[in-house]
N, C-alpha and C. Protein backbone atom coordinates (compact mmCIF):
# COMPACT_ATOMS: atom_id res chain seq x y z
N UNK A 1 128.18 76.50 140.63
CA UNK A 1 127.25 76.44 139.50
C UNK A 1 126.96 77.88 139.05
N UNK A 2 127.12 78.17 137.78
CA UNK A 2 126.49 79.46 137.16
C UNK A 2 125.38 79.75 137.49
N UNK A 3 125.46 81.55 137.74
CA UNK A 3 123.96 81.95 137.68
C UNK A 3 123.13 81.35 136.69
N UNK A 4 122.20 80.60 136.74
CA UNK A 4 120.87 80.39 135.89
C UNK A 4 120.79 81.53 134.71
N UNK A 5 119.80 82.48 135.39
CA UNK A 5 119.91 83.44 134.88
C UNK A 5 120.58 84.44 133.63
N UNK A 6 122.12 84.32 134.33
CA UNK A 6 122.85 84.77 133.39
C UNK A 6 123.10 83.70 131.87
N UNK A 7 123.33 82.67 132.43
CA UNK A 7 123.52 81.39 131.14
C UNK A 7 122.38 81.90 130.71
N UNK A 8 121.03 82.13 130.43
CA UNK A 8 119.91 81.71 129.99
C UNK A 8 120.22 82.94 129.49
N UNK A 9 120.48 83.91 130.05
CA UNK A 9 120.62 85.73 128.93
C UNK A 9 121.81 85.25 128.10
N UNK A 10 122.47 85.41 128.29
CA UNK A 10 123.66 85.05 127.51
C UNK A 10 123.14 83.91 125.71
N UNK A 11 122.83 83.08 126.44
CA UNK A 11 121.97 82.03 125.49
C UNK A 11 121.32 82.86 124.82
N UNK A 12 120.17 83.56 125.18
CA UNK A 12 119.34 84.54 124.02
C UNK A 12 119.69 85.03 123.12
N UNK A 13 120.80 85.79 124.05
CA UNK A 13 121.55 86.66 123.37
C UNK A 13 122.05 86.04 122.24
N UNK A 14 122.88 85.60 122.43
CA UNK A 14 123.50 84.35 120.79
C UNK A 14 122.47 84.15 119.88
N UNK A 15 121.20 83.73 120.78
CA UNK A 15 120.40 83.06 119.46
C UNK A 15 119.62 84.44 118.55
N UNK A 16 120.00 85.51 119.22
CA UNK A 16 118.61 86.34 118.33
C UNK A 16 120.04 87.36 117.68
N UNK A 17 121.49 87.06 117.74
CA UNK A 17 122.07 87.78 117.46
C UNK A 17 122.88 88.56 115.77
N UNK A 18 122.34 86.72 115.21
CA UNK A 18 122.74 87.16 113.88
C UNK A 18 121.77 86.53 113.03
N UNK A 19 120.95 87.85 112.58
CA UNK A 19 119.78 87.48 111.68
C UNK A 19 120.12 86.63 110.29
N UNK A 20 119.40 85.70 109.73
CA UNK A 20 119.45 85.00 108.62
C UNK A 20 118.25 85.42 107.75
N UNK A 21 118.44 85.08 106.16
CA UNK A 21 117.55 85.46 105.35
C UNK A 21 117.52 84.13 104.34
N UNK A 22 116.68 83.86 103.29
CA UNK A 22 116.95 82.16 102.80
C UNK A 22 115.98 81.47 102.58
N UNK A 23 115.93 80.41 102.09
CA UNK A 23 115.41 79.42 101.75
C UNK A 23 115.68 78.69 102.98
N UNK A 24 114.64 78.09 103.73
CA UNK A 24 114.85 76.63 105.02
C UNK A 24 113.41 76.07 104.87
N UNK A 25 113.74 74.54 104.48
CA UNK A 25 112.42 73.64 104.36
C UNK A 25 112.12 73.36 105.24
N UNK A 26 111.02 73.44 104.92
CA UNK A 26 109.55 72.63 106.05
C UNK A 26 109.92 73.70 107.61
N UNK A 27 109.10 73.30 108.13
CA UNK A 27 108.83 73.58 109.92
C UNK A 27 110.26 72.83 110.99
N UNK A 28 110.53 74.19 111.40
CA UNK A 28 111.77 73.54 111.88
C UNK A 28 111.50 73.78 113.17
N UNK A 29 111.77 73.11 114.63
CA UNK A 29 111.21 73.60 115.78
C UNK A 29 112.87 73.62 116.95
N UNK A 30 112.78 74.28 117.70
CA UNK A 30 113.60 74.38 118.98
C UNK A 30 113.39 75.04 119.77
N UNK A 31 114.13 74.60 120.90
CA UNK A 31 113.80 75.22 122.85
C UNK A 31 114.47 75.88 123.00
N UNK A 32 114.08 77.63 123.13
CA UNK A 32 114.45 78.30 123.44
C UNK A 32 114.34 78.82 124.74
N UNK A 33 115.65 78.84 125.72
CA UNK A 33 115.91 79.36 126.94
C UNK A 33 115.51 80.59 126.87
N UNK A 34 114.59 80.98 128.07
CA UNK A 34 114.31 82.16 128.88
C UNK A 34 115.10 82.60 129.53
N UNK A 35 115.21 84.21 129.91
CA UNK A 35 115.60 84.59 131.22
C UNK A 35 114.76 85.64 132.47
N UNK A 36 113.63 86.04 131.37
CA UNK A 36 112.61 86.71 132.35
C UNK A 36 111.55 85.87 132.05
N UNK A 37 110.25 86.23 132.70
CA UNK A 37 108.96 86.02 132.02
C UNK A 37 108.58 84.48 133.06
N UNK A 38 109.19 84.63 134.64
CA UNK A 38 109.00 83.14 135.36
C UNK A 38 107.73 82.52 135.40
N UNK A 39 107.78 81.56 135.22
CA UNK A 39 106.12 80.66 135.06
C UNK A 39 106.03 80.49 136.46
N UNK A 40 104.77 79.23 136.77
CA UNK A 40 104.50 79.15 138.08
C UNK A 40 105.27 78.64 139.15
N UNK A 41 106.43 77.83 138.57
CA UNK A 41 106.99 76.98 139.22
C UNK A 41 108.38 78.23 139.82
N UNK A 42 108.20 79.44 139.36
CA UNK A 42 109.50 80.66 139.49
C UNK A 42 110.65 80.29 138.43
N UNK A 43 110.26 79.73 137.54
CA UNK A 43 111.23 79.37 136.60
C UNK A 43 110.83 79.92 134.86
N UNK A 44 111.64 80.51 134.38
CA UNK A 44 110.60 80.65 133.18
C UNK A 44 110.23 79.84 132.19
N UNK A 45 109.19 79.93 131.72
CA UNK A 45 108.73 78.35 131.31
C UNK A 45 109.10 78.84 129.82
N UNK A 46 109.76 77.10 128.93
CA UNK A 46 109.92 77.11 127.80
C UNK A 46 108.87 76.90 127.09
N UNK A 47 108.88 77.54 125.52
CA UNK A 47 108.03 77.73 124.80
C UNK A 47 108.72 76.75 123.52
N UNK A 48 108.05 75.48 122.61
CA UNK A 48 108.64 75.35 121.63
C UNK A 48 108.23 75.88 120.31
N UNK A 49 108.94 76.64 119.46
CA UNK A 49 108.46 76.79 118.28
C UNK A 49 108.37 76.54 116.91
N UNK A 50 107.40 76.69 115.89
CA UNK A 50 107.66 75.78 114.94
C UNK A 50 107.42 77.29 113.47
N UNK A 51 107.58 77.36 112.68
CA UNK A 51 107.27 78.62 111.62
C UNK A 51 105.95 78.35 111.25
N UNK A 52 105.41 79.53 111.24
CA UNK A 52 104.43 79.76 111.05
C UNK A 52 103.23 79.36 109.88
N UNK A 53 103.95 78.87 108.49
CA UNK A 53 103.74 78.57 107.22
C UNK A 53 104.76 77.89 106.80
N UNK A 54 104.86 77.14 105.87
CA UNK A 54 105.89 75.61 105.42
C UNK A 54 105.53 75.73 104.07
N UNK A 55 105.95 75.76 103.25
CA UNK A 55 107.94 75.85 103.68
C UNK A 55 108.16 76.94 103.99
N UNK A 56 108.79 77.15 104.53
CA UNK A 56 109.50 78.73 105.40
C UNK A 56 110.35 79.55 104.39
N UNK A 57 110.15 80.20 103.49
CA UNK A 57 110.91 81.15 102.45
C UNK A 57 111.00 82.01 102.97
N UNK A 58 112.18 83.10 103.51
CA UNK A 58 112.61 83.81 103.42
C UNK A 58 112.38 84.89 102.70
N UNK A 59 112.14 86.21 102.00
CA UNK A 59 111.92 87.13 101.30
C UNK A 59 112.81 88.41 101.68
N UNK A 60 112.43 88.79 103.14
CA UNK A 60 113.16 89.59 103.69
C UNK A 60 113.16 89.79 104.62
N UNK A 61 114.89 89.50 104.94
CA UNK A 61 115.25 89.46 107.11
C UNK A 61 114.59 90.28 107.99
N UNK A 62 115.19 89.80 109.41
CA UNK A 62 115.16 91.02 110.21
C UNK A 62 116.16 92.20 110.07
N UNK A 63 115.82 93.11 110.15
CA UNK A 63 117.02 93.83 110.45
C UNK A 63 116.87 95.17 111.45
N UNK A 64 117.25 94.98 113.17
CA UNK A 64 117.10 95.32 113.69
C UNK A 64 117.71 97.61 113.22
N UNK A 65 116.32 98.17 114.43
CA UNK A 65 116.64 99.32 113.89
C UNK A 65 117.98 99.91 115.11
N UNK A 66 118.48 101.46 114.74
CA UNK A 66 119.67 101.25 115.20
C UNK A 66 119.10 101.90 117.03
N UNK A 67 118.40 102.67 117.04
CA UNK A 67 117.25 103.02 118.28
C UNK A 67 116.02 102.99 118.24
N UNK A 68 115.48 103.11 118.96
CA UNK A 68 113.68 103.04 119.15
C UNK A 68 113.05 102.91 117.88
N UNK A 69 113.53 104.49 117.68
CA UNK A 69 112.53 104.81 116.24
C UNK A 69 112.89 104.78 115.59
N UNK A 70 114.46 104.53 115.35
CA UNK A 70 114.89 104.61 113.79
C UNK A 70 114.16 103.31 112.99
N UNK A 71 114.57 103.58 111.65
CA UNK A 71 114.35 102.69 110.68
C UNK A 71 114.91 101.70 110.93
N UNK A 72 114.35 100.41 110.12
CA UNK A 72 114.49 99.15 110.36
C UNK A 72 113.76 98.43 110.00
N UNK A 73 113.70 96.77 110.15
CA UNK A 73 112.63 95.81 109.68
C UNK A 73 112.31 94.94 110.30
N UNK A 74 111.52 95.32 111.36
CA UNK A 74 111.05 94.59 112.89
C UNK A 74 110.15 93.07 112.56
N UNK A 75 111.04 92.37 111.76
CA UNK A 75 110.48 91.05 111.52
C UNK A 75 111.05 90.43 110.46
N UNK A 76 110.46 89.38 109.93
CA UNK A 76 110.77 88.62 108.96
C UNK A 76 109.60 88.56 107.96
N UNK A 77 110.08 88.61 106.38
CA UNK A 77 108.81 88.93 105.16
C UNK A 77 108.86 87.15 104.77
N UNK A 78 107.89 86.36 104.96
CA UNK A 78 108.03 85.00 104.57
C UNK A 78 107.19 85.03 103.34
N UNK A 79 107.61 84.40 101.79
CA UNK A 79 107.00 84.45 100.79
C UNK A 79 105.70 82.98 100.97
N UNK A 80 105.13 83.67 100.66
CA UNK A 80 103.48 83.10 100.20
C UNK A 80 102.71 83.44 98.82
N UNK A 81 101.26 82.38 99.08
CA UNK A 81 100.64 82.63 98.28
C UNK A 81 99.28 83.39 98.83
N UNK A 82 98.74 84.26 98.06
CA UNK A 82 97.61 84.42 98.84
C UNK A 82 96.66 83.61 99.89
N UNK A 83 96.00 83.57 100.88
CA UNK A 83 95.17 82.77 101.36
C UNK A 83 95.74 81.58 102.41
N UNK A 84 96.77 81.70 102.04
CA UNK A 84 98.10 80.92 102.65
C UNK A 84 97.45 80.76 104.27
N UNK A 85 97.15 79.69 104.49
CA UNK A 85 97.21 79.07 106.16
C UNK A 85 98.32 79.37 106.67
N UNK A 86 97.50 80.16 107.99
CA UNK A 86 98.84 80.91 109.19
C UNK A 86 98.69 79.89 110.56
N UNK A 87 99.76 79.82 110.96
CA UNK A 87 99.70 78.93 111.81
C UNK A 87 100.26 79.92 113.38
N UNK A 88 100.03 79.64 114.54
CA UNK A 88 101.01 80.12 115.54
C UNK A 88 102.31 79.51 115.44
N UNK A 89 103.15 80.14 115.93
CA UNK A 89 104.65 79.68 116.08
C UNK A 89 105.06 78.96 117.48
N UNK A 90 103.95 78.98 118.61
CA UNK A 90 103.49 78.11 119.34
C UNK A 90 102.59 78.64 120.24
N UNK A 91 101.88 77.89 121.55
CA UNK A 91 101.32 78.07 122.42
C UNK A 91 101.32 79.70 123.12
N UNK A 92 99.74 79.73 123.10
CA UNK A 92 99.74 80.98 123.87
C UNK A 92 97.96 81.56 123.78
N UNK A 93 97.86 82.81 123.99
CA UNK A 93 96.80 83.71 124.17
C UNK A 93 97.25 84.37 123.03
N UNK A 94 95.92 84.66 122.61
CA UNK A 94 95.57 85.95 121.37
C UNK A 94 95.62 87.47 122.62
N UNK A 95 96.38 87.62 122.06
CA UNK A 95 96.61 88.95 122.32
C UNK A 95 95.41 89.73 121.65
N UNK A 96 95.35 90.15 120.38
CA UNK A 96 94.83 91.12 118.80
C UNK A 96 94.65 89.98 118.36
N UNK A 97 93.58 90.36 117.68
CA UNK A 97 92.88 90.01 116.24
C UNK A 97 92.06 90.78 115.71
N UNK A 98 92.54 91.92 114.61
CA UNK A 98 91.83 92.92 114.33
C UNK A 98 92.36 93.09 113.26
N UNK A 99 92.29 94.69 112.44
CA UNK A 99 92.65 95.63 111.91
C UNK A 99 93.29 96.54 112.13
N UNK A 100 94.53 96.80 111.76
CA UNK A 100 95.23 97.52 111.90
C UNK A 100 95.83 98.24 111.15
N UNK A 101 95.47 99.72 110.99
CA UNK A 101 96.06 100.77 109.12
C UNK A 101 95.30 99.58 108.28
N UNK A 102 94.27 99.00 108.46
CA UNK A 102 93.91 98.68 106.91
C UNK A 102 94.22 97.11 106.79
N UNK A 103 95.09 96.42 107.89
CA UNK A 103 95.54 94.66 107.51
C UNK A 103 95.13 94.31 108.44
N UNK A 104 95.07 92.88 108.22
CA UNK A 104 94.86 92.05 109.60
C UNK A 104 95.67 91.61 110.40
N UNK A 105 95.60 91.53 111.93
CA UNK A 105 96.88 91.05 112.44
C UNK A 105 96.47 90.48 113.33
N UNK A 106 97.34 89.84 113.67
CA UNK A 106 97.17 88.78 114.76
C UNK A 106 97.94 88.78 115.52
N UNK A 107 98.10 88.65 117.04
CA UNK A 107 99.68 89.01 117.53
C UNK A 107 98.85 87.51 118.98
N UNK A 108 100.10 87.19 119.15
CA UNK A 108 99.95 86.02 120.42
C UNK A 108 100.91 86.29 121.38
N UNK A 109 100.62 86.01 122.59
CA UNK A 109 101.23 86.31 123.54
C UNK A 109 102.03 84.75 124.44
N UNK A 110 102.90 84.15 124.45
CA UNK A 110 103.44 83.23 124.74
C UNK A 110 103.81 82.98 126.17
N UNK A 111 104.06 81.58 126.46
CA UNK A 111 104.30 81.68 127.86
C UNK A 111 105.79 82.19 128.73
N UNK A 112 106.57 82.40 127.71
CA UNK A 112 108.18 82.89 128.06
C UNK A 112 107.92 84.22 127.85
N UNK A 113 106.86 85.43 127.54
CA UNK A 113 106.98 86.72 127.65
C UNK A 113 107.43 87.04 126.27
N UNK A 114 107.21 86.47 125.34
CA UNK A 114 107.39 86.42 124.23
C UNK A 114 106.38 86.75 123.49
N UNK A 115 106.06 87.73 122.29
CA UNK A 115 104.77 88.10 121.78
C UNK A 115 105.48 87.88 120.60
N UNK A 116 104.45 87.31 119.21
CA UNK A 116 104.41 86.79 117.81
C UNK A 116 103.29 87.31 117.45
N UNK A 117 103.86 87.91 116.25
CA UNK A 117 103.18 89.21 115.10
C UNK A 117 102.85 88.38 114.42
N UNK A 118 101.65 88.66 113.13
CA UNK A 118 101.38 87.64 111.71
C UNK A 118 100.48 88.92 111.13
N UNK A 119 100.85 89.13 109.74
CA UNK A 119 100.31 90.35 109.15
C UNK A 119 100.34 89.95 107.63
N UNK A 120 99.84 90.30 106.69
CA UNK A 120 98.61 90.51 106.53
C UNK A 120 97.35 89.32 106.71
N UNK A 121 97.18 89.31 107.79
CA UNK A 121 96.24 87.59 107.52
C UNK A 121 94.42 88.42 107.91
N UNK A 122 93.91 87.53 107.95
CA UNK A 122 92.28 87.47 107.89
C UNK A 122 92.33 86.12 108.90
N UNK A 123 91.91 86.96 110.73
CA UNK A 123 91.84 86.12 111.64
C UNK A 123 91.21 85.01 111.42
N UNK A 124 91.40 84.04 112.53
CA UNK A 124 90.52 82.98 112.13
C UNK A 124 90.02 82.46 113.85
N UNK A 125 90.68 83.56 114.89
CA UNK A 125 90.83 83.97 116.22
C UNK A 125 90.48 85.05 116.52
N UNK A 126 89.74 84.79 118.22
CA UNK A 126 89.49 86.17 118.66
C UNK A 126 90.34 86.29 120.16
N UNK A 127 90.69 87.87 120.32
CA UNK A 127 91.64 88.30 121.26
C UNK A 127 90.91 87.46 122.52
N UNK A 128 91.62 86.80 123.50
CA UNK A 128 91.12 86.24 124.35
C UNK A 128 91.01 84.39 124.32
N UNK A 129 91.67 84.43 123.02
CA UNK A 129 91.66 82.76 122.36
C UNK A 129 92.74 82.16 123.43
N UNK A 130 92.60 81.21 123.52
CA UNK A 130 93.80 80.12 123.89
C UNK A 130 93.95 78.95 122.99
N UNK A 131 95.37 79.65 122.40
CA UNK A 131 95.45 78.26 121.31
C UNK A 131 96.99 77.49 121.22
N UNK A 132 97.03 76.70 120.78
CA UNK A 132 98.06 75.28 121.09
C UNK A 132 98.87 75.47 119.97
N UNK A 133 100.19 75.13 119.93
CA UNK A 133 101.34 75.39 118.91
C UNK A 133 100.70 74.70 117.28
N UNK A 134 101.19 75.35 116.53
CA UNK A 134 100.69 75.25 115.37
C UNK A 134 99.02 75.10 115.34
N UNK A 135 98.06 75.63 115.95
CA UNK A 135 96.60 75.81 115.44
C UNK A 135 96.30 76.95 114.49
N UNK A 136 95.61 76.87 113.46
CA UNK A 136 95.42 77.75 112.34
C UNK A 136 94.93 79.28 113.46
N UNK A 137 95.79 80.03 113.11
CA UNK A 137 94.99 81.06 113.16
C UNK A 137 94.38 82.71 112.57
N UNK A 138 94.63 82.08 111.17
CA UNK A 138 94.23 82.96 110.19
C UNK A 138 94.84 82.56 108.65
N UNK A 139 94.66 82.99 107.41
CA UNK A 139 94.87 83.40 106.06
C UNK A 139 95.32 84.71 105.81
N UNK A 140 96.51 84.40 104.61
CA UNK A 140 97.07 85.74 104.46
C UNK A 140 96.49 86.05 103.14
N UNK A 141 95.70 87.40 103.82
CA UNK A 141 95.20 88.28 103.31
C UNK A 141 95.74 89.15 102.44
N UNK A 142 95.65 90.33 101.41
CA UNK A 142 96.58 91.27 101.16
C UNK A 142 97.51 91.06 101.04
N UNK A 143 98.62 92.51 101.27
CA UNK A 143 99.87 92.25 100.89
C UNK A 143 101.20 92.87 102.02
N UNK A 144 102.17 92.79 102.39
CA UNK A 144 102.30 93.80 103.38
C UNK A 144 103.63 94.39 102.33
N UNK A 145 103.70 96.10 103.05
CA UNK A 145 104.71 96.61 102.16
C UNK A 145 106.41 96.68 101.94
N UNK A 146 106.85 96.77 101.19
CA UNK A 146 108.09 95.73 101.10
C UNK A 146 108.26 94.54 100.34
N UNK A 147 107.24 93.99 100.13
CA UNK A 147 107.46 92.38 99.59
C UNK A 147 107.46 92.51 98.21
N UNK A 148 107.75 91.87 97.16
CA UNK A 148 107.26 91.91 96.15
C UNK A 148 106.44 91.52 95.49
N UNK A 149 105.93 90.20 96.54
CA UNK A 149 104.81 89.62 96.14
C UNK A 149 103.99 89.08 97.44
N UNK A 150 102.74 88.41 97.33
CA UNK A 150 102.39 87.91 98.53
C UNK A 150 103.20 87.67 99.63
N UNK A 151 103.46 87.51 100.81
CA UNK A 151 104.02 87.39 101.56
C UNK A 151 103.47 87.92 103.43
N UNK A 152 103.89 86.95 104.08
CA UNK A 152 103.48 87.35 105.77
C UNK A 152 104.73 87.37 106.16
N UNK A 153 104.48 88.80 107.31
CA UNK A 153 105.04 89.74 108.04
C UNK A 153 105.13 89.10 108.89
N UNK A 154 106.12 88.35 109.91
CA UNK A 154 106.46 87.42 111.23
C UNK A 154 106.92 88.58 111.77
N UNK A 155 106.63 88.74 112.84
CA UNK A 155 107.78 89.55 113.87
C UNK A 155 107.02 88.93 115.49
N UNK A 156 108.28 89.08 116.34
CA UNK A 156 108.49 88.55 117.66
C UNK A 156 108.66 89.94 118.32
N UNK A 157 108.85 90.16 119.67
CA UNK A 157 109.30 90.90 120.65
C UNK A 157 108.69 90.17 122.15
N UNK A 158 109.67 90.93 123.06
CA UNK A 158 109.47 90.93 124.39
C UNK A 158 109.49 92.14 125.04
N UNK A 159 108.53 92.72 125.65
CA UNK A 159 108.35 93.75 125.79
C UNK A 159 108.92 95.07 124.73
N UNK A 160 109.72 96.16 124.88
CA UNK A 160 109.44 96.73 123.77
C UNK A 160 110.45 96.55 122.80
N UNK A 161 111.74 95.10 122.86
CA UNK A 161 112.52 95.02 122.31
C UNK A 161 112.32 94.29 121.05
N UNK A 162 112.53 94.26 119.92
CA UNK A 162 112.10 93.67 118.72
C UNK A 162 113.03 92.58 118.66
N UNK A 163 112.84 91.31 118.80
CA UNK A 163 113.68 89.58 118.17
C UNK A 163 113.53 89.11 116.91
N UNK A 164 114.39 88.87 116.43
CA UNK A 164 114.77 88.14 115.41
C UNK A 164 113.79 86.67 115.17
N UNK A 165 112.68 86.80 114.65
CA UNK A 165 111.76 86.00 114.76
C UNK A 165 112.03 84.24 114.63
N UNK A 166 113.47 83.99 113.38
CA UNK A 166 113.84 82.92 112.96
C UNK A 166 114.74 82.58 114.58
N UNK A 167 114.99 82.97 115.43
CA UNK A 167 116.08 82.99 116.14
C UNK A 167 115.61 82.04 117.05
N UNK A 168 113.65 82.16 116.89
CA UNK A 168 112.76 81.02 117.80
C UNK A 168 113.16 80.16 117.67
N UNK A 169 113.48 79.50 116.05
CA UNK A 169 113.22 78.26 115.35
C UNK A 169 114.77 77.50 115.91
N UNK A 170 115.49 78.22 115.44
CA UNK A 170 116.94 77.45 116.07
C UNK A 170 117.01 76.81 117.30
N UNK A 171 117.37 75.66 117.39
CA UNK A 171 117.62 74.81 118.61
C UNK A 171 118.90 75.17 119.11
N UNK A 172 118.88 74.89 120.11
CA UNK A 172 120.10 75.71 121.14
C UNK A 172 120.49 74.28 121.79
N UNK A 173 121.43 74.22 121.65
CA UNK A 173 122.50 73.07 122.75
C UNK A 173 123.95 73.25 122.47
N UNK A 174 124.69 72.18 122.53
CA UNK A 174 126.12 72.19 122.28
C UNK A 174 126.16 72.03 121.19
N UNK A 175 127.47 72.52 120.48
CA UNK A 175 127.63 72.18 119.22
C UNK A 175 128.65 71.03 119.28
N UNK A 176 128.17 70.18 118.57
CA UNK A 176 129.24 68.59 118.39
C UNK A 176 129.97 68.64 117.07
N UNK A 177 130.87 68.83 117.00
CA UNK A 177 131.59 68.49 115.46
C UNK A 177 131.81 66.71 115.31
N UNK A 178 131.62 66.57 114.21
CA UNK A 178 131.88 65.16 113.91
C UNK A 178 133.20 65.03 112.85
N UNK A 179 133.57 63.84 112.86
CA UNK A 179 135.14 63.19 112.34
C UNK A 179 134.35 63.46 110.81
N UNK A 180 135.70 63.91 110.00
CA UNK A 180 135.54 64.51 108.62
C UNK A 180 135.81 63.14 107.99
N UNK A 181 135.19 62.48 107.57
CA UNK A 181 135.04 61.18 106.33
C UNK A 181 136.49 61.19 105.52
N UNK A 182 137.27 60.30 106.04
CA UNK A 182 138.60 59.94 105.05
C UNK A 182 138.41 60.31 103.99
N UNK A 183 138.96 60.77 102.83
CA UNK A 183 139.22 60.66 101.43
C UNK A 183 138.01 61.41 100.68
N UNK A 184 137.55 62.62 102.03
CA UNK A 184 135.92 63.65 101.27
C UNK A 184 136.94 65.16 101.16
């Protein structure tokens, strides 16, 4: 039997590997495999996630930077309307709920070692919250820079590595091809 472990890195790896940008309706959710971050049982516990705001518009990708500090776009710009209900992307602890340069942010801390950004919002949580997948936890406030119009700032990481925030949403299993319809 395969290392655990390694399948489960490997798996990540794929899923956070090629950023998307786009139009995708409604709340899309999937189980994403861990490989650090072991829960109680010494296993790391899955987290499911769902996007943060519905319909999920796209504005502008991730696009990872090329080292630490270089430039880059450590998240995803999802188009909104002002005031726009923020939701978690799932289960966890409030990390922040403050001000930060001037916006509001909200950041959650998940049970796979996984932390979720939400910017510009106007909390609706305080650091120390425990809250359940999709519970409101703030309005987007302001504007963040980059966008052209309203819009919230998603970004993910695990410790100090920045993820591809949409990479949550994708469900991970086998891929099945199906028989191509005679005469399409």
């Amino acid at each position: 039997m395969p290392n655990r472990v390694a399948v489960a890195a490997a798996l990540l790896i794929v899923a956070v590997s090629a950023p998307r940008a786009g139009a995708v309706g409604g709340a899309v959710g999937g189980r994403v495999p861990q490989a650090a971050a072991p829960g109680p049982g010494g296993e790391a516990d899955a987290v499911i996630y769902t996007a943060p705001v519905s319909p999920l518009r796209v504005v502008r990708g991730f696009r990872p930077p090329e080292n630490r500090y270089g430039a880059g776009h450590r998240g995803v710009d999802l188009g909104v309307d002002l005031n726009t209900t923020v939701r978690t992307a799932g289960a966890g602890v409030v990390r922040f709920a403050g001000p930060v340069a001037g916006r509001g942010v909200v950041v959650v801390l998940h049970a796979d070692g996984i932390s979720t950004e939400y910017e510009p919002v106007t909390p609706s949580v305080r650091a120390g919250a425990v809250v359940r997948s999709g519970q409101i936890i703030g309005h987007v406030h302001g504007t963040h820079r980059g966008c052209p119009a309203a819009c919230l700032h998603w970004g993910a990481r695990r410790g100090g590595e920045y993820l591809d925030p949409l990479a949550l949403l994708r469900p991970l299993g086998p891929v099945v091809l199906l028989p191509w319809p005679r005469g399409s």
